[in-house]
C-alpha atoms as a PDB file:
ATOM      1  CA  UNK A   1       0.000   0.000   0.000  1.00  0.00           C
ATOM      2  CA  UNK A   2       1.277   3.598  -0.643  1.00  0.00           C
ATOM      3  CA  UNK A   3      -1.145   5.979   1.534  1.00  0.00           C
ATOM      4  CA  UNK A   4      -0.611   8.868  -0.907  1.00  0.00           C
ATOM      5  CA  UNK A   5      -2.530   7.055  -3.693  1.00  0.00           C
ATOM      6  CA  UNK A   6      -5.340   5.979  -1.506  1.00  0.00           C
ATOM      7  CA  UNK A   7      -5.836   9.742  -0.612  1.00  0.00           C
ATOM      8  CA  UNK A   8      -5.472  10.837  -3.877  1.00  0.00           C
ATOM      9  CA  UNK A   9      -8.322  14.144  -4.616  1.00  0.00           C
ATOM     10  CA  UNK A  10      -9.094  13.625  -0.334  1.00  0.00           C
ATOM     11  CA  UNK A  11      -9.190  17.533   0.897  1.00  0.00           C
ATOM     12  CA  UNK A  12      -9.940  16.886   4.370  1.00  0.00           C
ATOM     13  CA  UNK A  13      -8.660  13.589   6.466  1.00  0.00           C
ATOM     14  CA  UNK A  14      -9.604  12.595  10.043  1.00  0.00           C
ATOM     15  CA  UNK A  15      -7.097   9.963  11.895  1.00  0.00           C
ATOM     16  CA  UNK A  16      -7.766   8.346  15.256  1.00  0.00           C
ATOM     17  CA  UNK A  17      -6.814   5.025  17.164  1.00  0.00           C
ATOM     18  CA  UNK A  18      -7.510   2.579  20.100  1.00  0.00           C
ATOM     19  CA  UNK A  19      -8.838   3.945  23.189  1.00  0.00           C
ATOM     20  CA  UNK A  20      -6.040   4.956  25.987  1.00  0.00           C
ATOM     21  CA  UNK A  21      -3.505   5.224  22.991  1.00  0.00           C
ATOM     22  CA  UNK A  22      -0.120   4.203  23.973  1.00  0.00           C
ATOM     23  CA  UNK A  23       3.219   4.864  22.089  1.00  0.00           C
ATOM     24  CA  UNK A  24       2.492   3.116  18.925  1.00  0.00           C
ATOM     25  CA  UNK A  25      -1.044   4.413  18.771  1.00  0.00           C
ATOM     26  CA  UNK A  26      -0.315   7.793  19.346  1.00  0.00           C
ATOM     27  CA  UNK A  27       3.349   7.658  17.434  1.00  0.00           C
ATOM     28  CA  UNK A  28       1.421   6.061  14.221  1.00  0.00           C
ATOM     29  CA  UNK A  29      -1.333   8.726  14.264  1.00  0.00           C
ATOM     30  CA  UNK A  30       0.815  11.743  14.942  1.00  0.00           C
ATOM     31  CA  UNK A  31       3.375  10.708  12.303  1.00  0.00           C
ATOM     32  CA  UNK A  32       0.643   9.539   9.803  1.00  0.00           C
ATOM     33  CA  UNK A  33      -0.608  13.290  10.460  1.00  0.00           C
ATOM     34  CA  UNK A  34       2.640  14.865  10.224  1.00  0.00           C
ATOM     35  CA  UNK A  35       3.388  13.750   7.130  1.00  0.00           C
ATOM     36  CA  UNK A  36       0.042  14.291   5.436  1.00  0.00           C
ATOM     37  CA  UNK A  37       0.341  17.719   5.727  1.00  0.00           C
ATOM     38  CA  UNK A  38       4.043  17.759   4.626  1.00  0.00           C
ATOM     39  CA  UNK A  39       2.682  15.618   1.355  1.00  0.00           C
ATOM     40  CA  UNK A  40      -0.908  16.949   0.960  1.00  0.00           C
ATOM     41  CA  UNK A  41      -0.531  20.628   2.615  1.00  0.00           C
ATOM     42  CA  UNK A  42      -3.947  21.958   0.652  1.00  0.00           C
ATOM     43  CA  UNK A  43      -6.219  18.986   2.684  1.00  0.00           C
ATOM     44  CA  UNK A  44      -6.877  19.260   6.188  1.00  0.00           C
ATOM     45  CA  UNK A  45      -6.049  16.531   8.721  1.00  0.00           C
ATOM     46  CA  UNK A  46      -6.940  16.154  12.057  1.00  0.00           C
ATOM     47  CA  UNK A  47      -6.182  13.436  14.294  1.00  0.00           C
ATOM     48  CA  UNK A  48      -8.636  12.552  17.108  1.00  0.00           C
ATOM     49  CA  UNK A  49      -7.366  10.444  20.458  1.00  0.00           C
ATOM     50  CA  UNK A  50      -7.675  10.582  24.247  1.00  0.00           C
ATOM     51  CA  UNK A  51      -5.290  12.215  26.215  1.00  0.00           C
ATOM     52  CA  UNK A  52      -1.919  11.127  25.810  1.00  0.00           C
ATOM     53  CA  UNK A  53      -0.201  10.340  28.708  1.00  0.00           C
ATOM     54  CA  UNK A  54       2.392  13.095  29.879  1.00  0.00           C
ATOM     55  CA  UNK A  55       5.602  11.351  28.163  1.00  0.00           C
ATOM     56  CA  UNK A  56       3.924  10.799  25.329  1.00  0.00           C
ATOM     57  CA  UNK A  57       2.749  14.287  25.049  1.00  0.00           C
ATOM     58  CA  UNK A  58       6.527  15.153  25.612  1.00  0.00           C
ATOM     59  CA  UNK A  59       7.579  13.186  23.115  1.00  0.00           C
ATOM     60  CA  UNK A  60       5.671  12.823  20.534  1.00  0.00           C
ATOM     61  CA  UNK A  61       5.737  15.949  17.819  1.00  0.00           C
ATOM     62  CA  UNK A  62       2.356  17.424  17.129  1.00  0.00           C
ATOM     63  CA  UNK A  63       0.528  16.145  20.286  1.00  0.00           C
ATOM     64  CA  UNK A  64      -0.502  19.436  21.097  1.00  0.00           C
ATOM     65  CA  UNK A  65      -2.950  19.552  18.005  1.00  0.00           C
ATOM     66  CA  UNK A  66      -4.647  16.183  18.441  1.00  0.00           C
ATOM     67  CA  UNK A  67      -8.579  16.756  19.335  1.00  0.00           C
ATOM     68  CA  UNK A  68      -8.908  14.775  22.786  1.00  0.00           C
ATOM     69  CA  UNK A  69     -12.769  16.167  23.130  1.00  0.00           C
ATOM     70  CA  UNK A  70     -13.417  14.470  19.226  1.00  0.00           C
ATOM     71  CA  UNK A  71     -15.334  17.266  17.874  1.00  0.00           C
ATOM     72  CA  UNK A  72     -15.592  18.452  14.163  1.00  0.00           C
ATOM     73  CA  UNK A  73     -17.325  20.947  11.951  1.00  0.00           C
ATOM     74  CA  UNK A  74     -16.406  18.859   9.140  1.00  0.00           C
ATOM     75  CA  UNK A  75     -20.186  16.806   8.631  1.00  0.00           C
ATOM     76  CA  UNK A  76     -18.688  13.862   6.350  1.00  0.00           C
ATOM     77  CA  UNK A  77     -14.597  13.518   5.827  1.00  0.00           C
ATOM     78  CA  UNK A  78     -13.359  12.255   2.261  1.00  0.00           C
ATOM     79  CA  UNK A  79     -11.099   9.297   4.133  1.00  0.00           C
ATOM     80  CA  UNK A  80     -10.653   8.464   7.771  1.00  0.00           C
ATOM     81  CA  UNK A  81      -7.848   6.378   8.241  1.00  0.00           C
ATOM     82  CA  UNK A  82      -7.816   4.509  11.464  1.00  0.00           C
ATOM     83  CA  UNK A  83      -4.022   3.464  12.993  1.00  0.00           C
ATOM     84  CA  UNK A  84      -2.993   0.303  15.000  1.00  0.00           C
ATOM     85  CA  UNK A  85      -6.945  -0.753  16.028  1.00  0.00           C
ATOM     86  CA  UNK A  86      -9.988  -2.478  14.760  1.00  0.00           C
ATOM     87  CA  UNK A  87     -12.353  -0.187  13.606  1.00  0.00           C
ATOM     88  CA  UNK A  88     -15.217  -0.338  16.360  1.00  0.00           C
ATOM     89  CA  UNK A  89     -12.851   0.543  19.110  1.00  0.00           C
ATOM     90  CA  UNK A  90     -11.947   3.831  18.298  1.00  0.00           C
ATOM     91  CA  UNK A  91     -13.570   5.571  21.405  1.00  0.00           C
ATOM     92  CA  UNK A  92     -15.379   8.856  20.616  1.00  0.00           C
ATOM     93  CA  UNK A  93     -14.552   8.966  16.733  1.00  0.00           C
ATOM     94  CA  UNK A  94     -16.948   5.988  15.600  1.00  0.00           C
ATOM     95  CA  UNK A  95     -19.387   7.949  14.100  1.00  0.00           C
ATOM     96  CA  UNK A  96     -16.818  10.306  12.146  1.00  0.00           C
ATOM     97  CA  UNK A  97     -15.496   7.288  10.758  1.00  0.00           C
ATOM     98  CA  UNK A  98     -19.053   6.117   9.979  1.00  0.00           C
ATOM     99  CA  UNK A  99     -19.929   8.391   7.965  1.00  0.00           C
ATOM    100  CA  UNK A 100     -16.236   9.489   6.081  1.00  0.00           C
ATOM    101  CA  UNK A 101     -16.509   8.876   2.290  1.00  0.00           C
ATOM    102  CA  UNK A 102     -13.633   6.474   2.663  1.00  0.00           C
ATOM    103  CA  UNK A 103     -12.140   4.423   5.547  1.00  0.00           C
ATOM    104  CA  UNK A 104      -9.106   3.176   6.050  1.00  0.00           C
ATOM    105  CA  UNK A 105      -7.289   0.593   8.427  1.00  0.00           C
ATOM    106  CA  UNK A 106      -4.239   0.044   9.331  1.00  0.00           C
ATOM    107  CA  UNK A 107      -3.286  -1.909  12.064  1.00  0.00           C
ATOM    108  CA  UNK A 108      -0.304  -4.717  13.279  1.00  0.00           C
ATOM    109  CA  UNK A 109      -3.007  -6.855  15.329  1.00  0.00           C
ATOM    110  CA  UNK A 110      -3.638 -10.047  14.365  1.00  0.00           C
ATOM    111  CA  UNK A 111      -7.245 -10.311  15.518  1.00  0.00           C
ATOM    112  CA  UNK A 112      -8.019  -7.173  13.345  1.00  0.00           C
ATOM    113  CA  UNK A 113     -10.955  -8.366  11.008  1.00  0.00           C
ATOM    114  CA  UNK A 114     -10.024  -5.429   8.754  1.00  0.00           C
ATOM    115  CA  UNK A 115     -13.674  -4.147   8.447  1.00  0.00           C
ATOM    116  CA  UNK A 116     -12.664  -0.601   6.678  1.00  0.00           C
ATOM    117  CA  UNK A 117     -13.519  -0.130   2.591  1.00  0.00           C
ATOM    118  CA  UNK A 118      -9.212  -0.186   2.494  1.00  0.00           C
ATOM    119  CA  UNK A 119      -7.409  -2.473   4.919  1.00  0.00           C
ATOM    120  CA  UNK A 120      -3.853  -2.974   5.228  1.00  0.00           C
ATOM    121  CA  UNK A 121      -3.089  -5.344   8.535  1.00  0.00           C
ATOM    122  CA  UNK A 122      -0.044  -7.289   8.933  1.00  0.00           C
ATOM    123  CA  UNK A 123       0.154  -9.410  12.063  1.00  0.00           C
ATOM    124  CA  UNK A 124       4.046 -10.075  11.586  1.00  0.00           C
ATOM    125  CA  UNK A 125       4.958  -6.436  12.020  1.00  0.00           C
ATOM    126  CA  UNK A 126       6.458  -5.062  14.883  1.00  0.00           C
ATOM    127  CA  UNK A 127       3.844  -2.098  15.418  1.00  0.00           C
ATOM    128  CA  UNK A 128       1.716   0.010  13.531  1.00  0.00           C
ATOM    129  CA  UNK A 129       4.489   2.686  13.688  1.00  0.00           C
ATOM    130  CA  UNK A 130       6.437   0.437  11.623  1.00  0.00           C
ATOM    131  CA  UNK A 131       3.138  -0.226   9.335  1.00  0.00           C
ATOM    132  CA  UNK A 132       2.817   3.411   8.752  1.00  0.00           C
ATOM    133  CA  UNK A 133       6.773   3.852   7.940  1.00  0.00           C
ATOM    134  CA  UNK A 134       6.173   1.441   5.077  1.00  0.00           C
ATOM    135  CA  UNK A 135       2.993   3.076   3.425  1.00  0.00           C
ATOM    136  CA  UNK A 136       4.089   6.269   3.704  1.00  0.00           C
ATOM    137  CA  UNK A 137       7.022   8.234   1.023  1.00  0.00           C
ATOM    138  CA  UNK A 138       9.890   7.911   2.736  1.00  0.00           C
ATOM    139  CA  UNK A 139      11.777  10.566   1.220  1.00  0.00           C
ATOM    140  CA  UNK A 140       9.578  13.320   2.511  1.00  0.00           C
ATOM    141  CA  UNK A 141      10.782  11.863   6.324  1.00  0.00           C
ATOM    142  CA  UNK A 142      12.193  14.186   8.275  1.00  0.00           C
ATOM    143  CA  UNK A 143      13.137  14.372  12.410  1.00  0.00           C
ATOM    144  CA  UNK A 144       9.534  14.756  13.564  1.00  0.00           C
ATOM    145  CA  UNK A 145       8.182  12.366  11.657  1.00  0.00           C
ATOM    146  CA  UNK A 146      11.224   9.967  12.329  1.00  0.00           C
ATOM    147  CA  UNK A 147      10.736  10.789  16.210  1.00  0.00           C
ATOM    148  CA  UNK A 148       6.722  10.180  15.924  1.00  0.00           C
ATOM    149  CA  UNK A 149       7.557   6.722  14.740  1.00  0.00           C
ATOM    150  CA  UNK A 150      10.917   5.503  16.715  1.00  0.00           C
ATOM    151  CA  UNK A 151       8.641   6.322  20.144  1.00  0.00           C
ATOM    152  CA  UNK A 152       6.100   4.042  19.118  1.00  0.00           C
ATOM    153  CA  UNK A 153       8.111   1.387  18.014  1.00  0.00           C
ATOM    154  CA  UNK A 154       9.973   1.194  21.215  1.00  0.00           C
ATOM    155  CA  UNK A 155       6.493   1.265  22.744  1.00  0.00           C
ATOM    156  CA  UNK A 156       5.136  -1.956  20.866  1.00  0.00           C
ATOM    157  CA  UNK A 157       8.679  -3.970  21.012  1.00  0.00           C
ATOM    158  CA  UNK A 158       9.807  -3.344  24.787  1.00  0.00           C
ATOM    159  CA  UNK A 159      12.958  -1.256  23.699  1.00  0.00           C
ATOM    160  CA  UNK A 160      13.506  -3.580  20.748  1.00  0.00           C
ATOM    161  CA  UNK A 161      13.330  -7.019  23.614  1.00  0.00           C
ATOM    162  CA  UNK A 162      10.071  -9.097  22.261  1.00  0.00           C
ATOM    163  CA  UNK A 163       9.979 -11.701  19.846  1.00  0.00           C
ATOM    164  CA  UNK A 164       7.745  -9.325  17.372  1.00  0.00           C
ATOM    165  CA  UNK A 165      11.300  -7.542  16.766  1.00  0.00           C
ATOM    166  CA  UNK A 166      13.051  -8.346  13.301  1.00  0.00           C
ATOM    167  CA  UNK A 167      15.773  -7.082  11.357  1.00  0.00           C
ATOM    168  CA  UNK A 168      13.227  -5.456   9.613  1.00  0.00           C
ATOM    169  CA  UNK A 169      12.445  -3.655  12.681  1.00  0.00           C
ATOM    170  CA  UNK A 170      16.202  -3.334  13.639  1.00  0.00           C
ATOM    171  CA  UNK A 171      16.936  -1.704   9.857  1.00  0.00           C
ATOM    172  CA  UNK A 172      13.774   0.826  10.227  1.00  0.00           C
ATOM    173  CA  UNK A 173      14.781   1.999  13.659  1.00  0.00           C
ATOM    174  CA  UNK A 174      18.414   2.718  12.384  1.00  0.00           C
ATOM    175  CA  UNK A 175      17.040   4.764   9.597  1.00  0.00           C
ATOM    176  CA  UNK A 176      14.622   6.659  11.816  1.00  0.00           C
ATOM    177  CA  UNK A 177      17.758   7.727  14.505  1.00  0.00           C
ATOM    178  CA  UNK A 178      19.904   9.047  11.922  1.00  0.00           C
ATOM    179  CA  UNK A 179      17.397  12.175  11.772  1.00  0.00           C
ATOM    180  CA  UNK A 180      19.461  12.983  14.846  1.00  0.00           C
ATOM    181  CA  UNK A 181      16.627  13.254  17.435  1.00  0.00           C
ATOM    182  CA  UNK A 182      17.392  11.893  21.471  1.00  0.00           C
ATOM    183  CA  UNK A 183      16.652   8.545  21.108  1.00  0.00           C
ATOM    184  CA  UNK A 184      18.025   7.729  24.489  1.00  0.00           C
ATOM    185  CA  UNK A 185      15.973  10.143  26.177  1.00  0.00           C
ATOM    186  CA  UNK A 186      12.651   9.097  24.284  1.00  0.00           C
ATOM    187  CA  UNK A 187      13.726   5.192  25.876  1.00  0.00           C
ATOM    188  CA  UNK A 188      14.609   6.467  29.346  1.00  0.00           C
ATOM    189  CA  UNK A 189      11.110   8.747  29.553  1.00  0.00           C
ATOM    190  CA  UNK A 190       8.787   6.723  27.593  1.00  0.00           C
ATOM    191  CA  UNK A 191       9.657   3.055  28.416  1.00  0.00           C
ATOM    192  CA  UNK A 192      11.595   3.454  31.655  1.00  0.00           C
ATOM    193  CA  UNK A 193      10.728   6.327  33.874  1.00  0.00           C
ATOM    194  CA  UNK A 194       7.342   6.103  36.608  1.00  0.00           C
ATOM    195  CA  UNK A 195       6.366   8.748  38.850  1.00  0.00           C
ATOM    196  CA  UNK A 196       6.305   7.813  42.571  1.00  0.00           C
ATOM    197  CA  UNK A 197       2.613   6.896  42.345  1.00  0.00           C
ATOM    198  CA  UNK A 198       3.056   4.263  39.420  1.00  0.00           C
ATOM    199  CA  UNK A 199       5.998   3.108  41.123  1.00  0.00           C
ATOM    200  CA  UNK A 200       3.739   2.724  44.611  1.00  0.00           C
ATOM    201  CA  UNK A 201       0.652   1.073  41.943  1.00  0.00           C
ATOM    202  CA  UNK A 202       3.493  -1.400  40.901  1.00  0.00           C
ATOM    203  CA  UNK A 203       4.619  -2.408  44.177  1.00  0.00           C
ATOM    204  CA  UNK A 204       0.909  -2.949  45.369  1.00  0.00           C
ATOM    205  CA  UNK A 205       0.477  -5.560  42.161  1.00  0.00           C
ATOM    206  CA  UNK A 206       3.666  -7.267  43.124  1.00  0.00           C
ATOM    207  CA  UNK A 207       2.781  -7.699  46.594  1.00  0.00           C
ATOM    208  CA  UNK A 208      -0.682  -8.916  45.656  1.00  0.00           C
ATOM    209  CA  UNK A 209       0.732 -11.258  42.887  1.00  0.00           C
ATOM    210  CA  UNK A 210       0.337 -14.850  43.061  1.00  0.00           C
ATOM    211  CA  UNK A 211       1.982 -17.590  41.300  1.00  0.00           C
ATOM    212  CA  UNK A 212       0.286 -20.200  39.537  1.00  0.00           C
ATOM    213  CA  UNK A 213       1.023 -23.178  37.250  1.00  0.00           C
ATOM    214  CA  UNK A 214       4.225 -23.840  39.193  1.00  0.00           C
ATOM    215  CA  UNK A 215       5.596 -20.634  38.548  1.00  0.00           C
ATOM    216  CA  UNK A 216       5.083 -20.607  34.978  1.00  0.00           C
ATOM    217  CA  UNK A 217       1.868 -18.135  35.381  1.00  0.00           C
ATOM    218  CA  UNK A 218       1.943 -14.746  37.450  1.00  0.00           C
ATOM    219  CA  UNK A 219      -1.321 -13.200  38.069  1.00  0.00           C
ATOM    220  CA  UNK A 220      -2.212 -10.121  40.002  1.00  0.00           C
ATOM    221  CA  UNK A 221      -5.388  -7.448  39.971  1.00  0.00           C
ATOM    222  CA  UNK A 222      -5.927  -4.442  41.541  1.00  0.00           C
ATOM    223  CA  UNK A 223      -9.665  -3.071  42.062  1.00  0.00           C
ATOM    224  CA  UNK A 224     -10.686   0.908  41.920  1.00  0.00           C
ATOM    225  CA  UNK A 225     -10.113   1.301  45.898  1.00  0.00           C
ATOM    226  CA  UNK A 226      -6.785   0.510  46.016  1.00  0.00           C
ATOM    227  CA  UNK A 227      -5.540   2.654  43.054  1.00  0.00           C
ATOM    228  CA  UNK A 228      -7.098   5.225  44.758  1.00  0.00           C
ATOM    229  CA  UNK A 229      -5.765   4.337  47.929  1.00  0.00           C
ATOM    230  CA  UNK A 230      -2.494   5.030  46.191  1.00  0.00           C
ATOM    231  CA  UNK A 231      -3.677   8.263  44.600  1.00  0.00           C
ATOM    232  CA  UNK A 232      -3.473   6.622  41.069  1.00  0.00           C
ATOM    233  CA  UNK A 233      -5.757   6.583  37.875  1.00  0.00           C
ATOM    234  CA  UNK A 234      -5.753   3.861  35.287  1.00  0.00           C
ATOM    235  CA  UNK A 235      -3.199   4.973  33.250  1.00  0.00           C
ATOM    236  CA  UNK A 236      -0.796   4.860  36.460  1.00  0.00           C
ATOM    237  CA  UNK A 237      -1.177   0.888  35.517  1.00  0.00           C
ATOM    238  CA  UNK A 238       0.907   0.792  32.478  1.00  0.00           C
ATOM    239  CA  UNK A 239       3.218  -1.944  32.482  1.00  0.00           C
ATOM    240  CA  UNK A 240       2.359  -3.723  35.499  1.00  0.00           C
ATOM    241  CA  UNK A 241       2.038  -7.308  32.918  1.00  0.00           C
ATOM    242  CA  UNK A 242       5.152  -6.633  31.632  1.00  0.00           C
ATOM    243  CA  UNK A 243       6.911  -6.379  34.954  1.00  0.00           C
ATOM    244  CA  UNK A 244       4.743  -9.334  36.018  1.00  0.00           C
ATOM    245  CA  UNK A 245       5.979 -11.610  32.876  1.00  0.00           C
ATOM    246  CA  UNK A 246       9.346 -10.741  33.689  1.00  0.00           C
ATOM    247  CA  UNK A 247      10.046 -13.064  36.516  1.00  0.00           C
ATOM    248  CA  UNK A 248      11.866 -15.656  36.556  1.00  0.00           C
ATOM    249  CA  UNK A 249      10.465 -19.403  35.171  1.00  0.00           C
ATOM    250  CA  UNK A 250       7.151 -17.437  34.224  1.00  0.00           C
ATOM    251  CA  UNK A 251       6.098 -17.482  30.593  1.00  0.00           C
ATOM    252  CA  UNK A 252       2.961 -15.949  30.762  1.00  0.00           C
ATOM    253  CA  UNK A 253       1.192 -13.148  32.863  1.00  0.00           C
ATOM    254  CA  UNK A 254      -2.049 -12.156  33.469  1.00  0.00           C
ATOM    255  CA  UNK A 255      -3.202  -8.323  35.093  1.00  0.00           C
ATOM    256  CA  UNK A 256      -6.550  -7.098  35.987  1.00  0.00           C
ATOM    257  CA  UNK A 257      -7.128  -3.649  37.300  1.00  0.00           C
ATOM    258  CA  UNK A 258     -11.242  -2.176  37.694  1.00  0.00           C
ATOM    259  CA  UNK A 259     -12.033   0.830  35.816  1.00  0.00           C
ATOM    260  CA  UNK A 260     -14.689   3.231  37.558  1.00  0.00           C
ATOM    261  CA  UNK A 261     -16.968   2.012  35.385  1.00  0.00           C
ATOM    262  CA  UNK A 262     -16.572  -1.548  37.369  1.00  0.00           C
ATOM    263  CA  UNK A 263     -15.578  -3.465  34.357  1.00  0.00           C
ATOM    264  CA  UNK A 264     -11.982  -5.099  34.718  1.00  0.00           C
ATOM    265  CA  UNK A 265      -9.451  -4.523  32.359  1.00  0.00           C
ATOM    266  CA  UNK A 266      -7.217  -7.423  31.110  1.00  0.00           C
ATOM    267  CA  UNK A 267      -3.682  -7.903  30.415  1.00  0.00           C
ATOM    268  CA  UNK A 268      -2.320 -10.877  28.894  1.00  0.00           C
ATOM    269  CA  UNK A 269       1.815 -11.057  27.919  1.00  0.00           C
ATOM    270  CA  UNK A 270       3.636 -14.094  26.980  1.00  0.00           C
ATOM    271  CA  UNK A 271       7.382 -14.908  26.664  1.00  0.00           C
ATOM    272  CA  UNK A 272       7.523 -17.847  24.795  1.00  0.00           C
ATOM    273  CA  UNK A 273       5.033 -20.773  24.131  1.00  0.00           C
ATOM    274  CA  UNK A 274       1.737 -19.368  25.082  1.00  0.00           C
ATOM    275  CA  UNK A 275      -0.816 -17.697  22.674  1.00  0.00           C
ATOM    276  CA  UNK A 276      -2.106 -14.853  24.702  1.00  0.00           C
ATOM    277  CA  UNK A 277      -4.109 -13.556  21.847  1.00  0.00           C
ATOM    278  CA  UNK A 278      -6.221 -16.921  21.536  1.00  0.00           C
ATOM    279  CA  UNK A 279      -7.158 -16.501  25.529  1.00  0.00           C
ATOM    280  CA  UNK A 280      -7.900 -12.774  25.160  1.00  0.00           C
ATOM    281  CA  UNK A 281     -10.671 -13.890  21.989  1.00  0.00           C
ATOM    282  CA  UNK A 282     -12.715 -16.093  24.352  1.00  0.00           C
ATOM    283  CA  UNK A 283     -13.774 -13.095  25.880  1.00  0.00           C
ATOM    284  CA  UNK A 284     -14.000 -11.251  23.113  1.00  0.00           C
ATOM    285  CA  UNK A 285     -10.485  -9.096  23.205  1.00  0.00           C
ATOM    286  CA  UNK A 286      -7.537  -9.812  21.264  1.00  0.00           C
ATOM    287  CA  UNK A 287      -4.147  -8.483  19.987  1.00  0.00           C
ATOM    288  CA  UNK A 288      -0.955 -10.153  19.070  1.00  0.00           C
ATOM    289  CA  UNK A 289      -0.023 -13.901  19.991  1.00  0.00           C
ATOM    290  CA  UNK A 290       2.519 -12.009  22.603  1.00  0.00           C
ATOM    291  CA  UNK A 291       0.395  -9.660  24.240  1.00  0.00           C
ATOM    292  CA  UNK A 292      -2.996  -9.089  24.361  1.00  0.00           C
ATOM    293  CA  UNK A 293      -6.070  -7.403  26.339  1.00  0.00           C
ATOM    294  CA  UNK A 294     -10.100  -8.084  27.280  1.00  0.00           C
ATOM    295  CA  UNK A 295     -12.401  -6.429  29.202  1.00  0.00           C
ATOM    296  CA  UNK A 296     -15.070  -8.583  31.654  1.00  0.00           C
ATOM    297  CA  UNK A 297     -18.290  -6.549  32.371  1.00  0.00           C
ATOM    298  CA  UNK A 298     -19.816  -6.172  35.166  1.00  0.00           C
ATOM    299  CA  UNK A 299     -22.049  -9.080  34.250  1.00  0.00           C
ATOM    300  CA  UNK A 300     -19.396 -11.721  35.292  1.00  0.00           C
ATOM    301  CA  UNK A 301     -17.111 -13.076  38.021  1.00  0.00           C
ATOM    302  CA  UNK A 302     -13.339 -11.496  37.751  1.00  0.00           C
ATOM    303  CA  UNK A 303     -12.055 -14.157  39.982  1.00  0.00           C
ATOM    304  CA  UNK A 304     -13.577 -16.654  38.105  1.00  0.00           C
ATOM    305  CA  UNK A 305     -13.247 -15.329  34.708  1.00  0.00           C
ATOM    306  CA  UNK A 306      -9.207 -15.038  35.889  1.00  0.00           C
ATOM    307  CA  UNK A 307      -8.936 -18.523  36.677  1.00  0.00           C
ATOM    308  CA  UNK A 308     -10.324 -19.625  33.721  1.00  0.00           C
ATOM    309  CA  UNK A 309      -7.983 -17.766  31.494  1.00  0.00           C
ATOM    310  CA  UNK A 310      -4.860 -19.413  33.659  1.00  0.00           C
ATOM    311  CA  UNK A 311      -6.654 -22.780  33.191  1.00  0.00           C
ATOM    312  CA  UNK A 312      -6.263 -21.944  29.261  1.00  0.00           C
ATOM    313  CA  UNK A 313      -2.579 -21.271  29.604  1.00  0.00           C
ATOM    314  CA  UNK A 314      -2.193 -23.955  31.383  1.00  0.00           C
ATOM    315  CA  UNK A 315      -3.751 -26.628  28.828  1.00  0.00           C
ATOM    316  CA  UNK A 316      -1.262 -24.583  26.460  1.00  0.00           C
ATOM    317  CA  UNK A 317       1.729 -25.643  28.081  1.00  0.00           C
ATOM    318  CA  UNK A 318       0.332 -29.253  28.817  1.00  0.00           C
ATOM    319  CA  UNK A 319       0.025 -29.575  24.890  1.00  0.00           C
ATOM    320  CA  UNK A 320       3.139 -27.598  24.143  1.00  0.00           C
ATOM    321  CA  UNK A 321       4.816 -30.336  26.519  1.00  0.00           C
ATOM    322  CA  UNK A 322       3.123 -33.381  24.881  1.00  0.00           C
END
């Protein structure tokens, strides 16, 4: 796919992604944005996401411009392209995309059904930063666009540590540093770095861990009261499955923190052998094979809903094994 020739006679171009947009999200709609209007400067784009978290914000050229309250005066836009998400989980911009002339989806998620009129979605890539690198002209990069995508490829790959890295990846990020931006700064802020409170979250979820399957599965939740207890917010949970997965004889994780709403949140991450995605589907969520999310309504039983997901892992292994 080159982008350009999908938008071709397009004068005005909405972008948005998932809901609570991390560093790929954000990265791939920023730098899909940024260089739309360095390629196609007489059409309008706007992107449309929830607030970025603060590093991201830092980070990320053109943050300041993306619409976090997803209004419009534009009634119907000629193409809405939507970046590293299936199309019905786009938060507040469903209806713009609705009703855009053309839609567009790309995405890196390999339980993306690819319901837009144009779909480009490759489960091998690393992130849809890297997606976006590839469909867009690369000769009209430059260091903001470069920096847009580098943050959310280190996002999406862990600082370049999980198994969805390859030299493909590798090659891209070279190109995208020799702009000359602070790479090292973008890893030590955006990967690396927690305030005191999501430092204090993460300590709760390791003290309330528990290990199952032998050691092979760590699990841990955390429920509205005691975030707030901690004078945290939901984003102040951010890589509490990573740190989880990253213990010792565990291949797989599994975290659960309650939104306000009352729903619970699921993350799923894998090391090696078990298909995370294929656990998150049974309750209707889904992602890469790696590392995945669902969310339980109100309607059901966390605890039990969590022990069936860890009995699923653990049949995994037991075939894996066999």
């Amino acid at each position: 796919m080159r982008i350009l020739d999908e938008l071709k006679g397009c004068r005005t171009i909405g972008i948005s992604g998932h809901e609570n947009p991390d560093g790929d999200c954000a990265g791939a709609c920023l730098a899909m944005a940024l260089f739309l209007k360095k390629a196609m400067p007489e059409a309008r784009t706007d992107v449309f996401l929830e607030e970025l978290r603060p590093e991201l914000y830092r980070n990320i050229p053109g943050a300041e411009k993306v619409k976090t309250d997803f209004t419009s005066d534009v009634d119907s836009y000629d193409a809405f392209i939507v970046l590293d998400s299936a199309c019905d989980r786009i938060a507040g911009a469903g209806d713009m995309f609705l009703r855009a002339a053309k839609t567009i989806n790309i995405d890196h998620h390999i339980s993306n059904p690819g319901s837009a009129m144009v779909n480009y979605i490759n489960g091998g890539s690393s992130s849809a930063c890297e997606l976006v690198y590839e469909v867009i002209d690369q000769d009209l990069l430059d260091r903001e666009i470069a920096q847009a995508l580098y943050t959310g490829m280190v996002t999406d790959t862990g600082c370049f540590r999980f198994s969805n890295t390859s030299q493909k990846t590798m090659e891209t990020a070279g190109k995208l540093i020799s702009f000359g931006f602070d790479f090292p700064r973008i890893v030590r802020e955006v990967y690396f770095e927690k305030t005191w409170i999501q430092q204090k979250v993460l300590g709760k979820a390791l003290m309330k861990s528990k290990s199952m399957l032998g050691g092979r599965c760590i699990v841990s939740r955390l429920n509205q009261e005691c975030i707030r207890s901690l004078g945290g917010v939901g984003k102040d949970v951010e890589g509490i499955v990573s740190a989880l997965v990253s213990t010792t004889g565990a291949d797989c994780s599994i975290f659960a923190h309650e939104r306000p709403s009352g729903e619970w949140r699921v993350s799923l991450r894998s090391n090696q052998y078990v298909n995370v995605a294929a656990i998150a589907e049974v309750y209707g969520g889904g992602g890469h094979i790696r590392a995945s999310g669902c969310t339980i309504g109100t309607d059901r039983d966390i605890t039990f809903c969590l022990m069936k997901m860890v009995e699923m892992a653990g049949e995994q292994l037991k075939a894996m094994e066999a």
